[in-house]
N, C-alpha and C. Protein backbone atom coordinates (compact mmCIF):
# COMPACT_ATOMS: atom_id res chain seq x y z
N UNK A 1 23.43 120.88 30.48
CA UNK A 1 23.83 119.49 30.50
C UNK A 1 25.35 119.41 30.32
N UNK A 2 26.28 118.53 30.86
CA UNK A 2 27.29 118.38 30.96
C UNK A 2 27.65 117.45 30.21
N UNK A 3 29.37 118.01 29.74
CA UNK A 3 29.27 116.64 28.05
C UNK A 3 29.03 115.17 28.48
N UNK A 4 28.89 114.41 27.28
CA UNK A 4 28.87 112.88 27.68
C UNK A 4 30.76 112.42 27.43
N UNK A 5 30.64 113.09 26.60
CA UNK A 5 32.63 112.57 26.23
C UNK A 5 33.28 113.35 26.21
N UNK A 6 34.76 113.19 27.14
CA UNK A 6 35.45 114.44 27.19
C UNK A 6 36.93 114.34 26.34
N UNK A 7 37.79 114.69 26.05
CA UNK A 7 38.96 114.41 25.27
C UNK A 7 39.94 115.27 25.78
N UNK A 8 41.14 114.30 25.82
CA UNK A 8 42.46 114.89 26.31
C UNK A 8 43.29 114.92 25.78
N UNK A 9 44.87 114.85 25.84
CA UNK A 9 45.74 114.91 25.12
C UNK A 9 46.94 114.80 26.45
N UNK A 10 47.27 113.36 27.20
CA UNK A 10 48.44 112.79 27.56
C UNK A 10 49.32 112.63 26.81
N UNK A 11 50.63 113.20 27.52
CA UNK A 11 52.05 112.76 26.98
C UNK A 11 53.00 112.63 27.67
N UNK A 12 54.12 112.52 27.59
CA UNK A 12 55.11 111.88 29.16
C UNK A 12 56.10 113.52 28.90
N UNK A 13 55.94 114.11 30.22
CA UNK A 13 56.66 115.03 30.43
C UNK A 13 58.39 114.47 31.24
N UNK A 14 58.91 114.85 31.40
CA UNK A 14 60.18 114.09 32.43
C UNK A 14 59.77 112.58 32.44
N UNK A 15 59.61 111.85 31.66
CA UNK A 15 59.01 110.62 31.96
C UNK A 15 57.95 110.13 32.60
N UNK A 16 57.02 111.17 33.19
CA UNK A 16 55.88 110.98 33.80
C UNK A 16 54.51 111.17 32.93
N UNK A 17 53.82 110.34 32.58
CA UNK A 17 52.52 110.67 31.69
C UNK A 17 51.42 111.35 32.73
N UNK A 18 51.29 113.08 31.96
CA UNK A 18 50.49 114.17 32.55
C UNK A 18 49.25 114.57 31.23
N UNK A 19 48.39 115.39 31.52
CA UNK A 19 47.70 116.00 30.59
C UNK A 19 47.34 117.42 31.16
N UNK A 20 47.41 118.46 29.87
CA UNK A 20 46.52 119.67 30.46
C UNK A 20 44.84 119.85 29.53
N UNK A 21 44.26 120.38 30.99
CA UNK A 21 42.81 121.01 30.42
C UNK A 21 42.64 122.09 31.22
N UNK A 22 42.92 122.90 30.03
CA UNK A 22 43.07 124.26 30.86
C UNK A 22 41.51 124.53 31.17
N UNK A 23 40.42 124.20 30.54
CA UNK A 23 39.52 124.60 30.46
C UNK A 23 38.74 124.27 31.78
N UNK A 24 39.53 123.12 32.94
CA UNK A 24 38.95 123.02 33.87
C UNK A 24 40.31 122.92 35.19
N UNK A 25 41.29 123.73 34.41
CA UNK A 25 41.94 124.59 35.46
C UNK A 25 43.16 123.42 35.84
N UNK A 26 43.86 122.48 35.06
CA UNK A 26 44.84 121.56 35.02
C UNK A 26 45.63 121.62 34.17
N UNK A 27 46.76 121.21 34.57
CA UNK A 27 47.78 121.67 34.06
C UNK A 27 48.96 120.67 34.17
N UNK A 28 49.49 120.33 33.45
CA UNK A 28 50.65 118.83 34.07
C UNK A 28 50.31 118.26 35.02
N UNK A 29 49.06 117.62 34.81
CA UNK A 29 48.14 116.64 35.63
C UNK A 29 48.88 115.07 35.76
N UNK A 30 49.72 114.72 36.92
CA UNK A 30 50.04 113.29 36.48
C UNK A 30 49.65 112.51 36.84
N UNK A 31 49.53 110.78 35.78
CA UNK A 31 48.71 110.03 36.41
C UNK A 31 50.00 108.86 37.41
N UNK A 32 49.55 108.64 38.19
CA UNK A 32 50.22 107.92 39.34
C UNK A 32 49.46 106.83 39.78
N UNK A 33 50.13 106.00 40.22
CA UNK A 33 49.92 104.68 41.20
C UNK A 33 48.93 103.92 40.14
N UNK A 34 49.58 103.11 38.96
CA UNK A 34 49.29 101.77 38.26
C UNK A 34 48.85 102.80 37.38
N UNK A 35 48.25 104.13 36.97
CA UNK A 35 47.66 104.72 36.05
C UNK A 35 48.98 104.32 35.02
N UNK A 36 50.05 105.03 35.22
CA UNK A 36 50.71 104.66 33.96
C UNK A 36 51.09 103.43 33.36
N UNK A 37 51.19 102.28 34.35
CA UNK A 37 50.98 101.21 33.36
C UNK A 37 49.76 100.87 32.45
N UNK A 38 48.81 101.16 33.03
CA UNK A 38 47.40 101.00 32.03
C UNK A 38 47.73 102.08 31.01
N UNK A 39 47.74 102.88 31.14
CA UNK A 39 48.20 103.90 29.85
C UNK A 39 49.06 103.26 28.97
N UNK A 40 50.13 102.60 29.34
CA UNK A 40 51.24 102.08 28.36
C UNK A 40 50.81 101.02 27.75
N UNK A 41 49.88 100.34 28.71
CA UNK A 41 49.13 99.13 27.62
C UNK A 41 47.89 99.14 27.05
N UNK A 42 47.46 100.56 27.09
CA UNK A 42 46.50 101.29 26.34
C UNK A 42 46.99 101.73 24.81
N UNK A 43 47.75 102.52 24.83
CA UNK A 43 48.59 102.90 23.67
C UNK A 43 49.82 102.43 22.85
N UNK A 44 49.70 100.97 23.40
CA UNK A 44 51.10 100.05 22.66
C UNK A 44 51.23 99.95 21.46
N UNK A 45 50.03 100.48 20.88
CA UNK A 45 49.78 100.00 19.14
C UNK A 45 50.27 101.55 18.88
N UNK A 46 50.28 102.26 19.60
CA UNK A 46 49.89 104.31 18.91
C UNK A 46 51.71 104.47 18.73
N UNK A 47 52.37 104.53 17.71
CA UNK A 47 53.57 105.20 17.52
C UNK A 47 53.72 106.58 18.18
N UNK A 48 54.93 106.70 18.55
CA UNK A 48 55.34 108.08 19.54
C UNK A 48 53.98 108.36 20.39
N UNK A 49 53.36 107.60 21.04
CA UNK A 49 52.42 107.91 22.17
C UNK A 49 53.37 108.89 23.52
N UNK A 50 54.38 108.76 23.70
CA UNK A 50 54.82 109.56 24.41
C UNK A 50 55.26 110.88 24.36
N UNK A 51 54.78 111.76 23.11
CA UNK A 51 54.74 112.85 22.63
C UNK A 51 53.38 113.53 22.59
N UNK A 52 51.88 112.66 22.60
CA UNK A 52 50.85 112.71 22.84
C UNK A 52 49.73 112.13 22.07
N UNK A 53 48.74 111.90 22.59
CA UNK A 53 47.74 110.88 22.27
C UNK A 53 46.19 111.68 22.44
N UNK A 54 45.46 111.27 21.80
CA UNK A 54 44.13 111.57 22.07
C UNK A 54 43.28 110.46 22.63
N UNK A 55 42.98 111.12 23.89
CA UNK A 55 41.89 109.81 25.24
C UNK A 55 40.90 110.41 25.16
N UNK A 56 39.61 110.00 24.65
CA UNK A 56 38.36 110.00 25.18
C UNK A 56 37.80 109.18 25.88
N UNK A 57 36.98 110.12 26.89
CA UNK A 57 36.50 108.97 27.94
C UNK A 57 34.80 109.66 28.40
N UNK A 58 34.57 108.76 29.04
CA UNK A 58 32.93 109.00 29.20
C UNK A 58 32.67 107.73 30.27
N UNK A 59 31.77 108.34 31.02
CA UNK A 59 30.94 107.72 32.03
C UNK A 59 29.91 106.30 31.03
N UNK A 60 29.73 106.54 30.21
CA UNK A 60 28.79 105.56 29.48
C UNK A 60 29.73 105.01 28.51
N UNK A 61 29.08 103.82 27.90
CA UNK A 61 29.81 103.32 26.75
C UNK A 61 29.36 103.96 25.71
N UNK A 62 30.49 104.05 24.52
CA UNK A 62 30.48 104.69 23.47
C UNK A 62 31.01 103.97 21.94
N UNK A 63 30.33 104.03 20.67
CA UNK A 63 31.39 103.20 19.97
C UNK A 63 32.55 103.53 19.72
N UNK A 64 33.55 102.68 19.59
CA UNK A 64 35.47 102.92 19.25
C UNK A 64 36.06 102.45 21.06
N UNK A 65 34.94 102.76 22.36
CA UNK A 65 35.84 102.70 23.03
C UNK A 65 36.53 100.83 23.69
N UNK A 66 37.12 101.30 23.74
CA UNK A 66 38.41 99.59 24.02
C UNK A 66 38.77 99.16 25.41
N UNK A 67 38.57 100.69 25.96
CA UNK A 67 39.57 100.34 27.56
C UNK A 67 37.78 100.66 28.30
N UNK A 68 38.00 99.68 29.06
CA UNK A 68 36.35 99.72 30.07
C UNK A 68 37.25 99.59 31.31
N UNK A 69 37.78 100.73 32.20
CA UNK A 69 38.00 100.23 33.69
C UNK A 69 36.56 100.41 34.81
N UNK A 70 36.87 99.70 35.52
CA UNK A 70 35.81 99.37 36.31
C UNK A 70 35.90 99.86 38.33
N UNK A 71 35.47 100.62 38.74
CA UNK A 71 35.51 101.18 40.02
C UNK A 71 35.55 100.45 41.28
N UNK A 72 37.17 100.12 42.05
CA UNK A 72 36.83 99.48 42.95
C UNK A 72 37.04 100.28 44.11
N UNK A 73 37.46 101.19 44.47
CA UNK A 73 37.77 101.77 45.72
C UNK A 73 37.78 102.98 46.11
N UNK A 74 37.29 103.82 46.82
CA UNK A 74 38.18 105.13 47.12
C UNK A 74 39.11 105.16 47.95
N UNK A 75 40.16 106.42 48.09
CA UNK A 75 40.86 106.11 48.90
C UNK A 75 41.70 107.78 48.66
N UNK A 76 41.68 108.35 49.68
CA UNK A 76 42.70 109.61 49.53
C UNK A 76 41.83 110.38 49.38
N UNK A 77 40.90 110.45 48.75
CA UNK A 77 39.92 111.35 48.16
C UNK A 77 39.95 110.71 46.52
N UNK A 78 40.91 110.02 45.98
CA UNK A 78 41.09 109.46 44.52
C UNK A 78 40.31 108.45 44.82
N UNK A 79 40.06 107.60 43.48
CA UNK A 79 39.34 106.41 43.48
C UNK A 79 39.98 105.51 42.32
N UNK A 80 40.54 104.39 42.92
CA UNK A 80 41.25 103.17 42.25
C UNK A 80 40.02 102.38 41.07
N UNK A 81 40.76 101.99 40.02
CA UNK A 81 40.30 101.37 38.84
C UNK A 81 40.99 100.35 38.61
N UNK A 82 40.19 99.65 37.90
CA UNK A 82 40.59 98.05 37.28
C UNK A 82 40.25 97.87 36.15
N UNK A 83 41.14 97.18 35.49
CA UNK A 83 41.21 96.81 33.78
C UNK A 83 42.48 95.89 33.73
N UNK A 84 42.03 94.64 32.89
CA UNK A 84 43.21 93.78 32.65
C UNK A 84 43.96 93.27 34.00
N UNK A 85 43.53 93.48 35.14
CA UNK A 85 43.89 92.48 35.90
C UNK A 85 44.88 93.53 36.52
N UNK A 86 44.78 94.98 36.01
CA UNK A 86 45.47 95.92 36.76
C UNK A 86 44.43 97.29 37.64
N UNK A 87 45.04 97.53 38.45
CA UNK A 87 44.49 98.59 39.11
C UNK A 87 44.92 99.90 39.37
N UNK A 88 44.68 101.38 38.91
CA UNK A 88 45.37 102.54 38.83
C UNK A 88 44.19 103.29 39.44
N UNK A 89 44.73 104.79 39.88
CA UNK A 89 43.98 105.42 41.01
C UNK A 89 44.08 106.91 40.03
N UNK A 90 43.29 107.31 40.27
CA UNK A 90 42.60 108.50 39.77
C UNK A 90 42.60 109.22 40.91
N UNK A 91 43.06 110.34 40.75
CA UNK A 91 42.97 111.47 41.76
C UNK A 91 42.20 112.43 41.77
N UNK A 92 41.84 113.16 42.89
CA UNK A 92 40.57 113.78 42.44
C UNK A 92 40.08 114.79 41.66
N UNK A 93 41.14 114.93 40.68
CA UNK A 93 41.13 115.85 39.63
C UNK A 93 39.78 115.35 38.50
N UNK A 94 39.37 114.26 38.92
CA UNK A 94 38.76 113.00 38.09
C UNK A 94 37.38 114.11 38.88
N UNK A 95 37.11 114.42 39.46
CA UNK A 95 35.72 115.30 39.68
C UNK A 95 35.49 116.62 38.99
N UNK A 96 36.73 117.14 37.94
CA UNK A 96 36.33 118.03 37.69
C UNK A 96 35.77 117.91 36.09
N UNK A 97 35.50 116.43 35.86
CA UNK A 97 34.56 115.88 34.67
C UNK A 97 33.45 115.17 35.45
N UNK A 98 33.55 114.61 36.78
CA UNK A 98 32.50 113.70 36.95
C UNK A 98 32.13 114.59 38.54
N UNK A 99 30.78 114.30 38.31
CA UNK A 99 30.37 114.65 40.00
C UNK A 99 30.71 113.85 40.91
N UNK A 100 30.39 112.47 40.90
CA UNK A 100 30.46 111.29 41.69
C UNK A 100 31.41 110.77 40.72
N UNK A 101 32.09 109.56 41.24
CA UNK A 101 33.03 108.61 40.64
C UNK A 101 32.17 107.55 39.98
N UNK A 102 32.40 107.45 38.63
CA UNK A 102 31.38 106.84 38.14
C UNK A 102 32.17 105.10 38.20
N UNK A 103 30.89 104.35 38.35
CA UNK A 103 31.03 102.73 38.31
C UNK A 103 32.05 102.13 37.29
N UNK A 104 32.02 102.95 36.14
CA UNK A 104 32.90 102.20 35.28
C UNK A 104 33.73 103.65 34.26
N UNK A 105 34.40 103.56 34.05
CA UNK A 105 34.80 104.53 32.68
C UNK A 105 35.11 104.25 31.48
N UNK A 106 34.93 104.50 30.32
CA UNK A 106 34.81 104.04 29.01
C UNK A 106 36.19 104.93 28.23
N UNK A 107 37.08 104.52 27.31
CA UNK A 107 37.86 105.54 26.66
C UNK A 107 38.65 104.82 25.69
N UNK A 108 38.78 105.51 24.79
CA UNK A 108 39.40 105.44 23.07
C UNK A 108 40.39 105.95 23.44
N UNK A 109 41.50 105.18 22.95
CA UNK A 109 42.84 105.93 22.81
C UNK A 109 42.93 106.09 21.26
N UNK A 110 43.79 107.44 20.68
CA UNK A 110 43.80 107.47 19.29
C UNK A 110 45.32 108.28 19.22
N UNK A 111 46.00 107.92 17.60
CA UNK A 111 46.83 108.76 17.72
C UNK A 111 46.08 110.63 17.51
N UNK A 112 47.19 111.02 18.04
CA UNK A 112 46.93 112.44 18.11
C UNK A 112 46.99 113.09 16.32
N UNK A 113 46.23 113.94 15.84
CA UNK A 113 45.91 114.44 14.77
C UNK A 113 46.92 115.47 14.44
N UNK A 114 47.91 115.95 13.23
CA UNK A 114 48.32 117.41 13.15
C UNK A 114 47.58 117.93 13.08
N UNK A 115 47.80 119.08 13.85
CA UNK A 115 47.52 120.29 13.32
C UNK A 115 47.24 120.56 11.99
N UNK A 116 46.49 121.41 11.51
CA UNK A 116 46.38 121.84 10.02
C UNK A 116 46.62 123.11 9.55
């Protein structure tokens, strides 16, 4: 079975907000076209979010999560999202958590934890 919630860790490299998961072979992954404005008004409350953040996200709803975007398009092989009256596109790096592009996506932004 494949997880239900996955967790990342975005932060703005050269000014561009990227994430790595090495574990499914990404690496300064960036998000583009409206993704980073939803990100910025995802994490407006998180101090130094641009150093890095913890995103969980999941195909289903979950409790804590806040941001619900909702699936309107494909296009490129990516598939465009909506939240707040904005729309950002996911590239198809977004299949190497989901098989199909799921209808909606669910995700918690949190600040990021030290190390211990």
């Amino acid at each position: 079975m494949k997880n239900a919630l996955f967790v990342i860790e975005p932060y703005q490299w050269n000014g561009i907000w990227v994430f790595d998961d090495l574990r499914v072979g990404l690496q300064q992954e960036p998000f583009v076209s409206g993704m980073p404005e939803i990100i910025e008004l995802a994490v407006q409350d998180i101090p130094n979010a641009a150093e890095g953040f913890m995103l969980i996200f999941s195909a289903r709803p979950f409790p804590g999560a806040t941001v619900e975007l909702e699936w309107v398009r494909e296009e490129l092989g990516g598939n465009w999202y909506r939240w707040n009256e904005m729309e950002g596109w996911l590239c198809p790096a977004l299949f190497r958590y989901f098989e199909t592009a799921p209808p909606k996506l669910y995700a918690q932004v949190k600040p990021r934890q030290p190390l211990k």
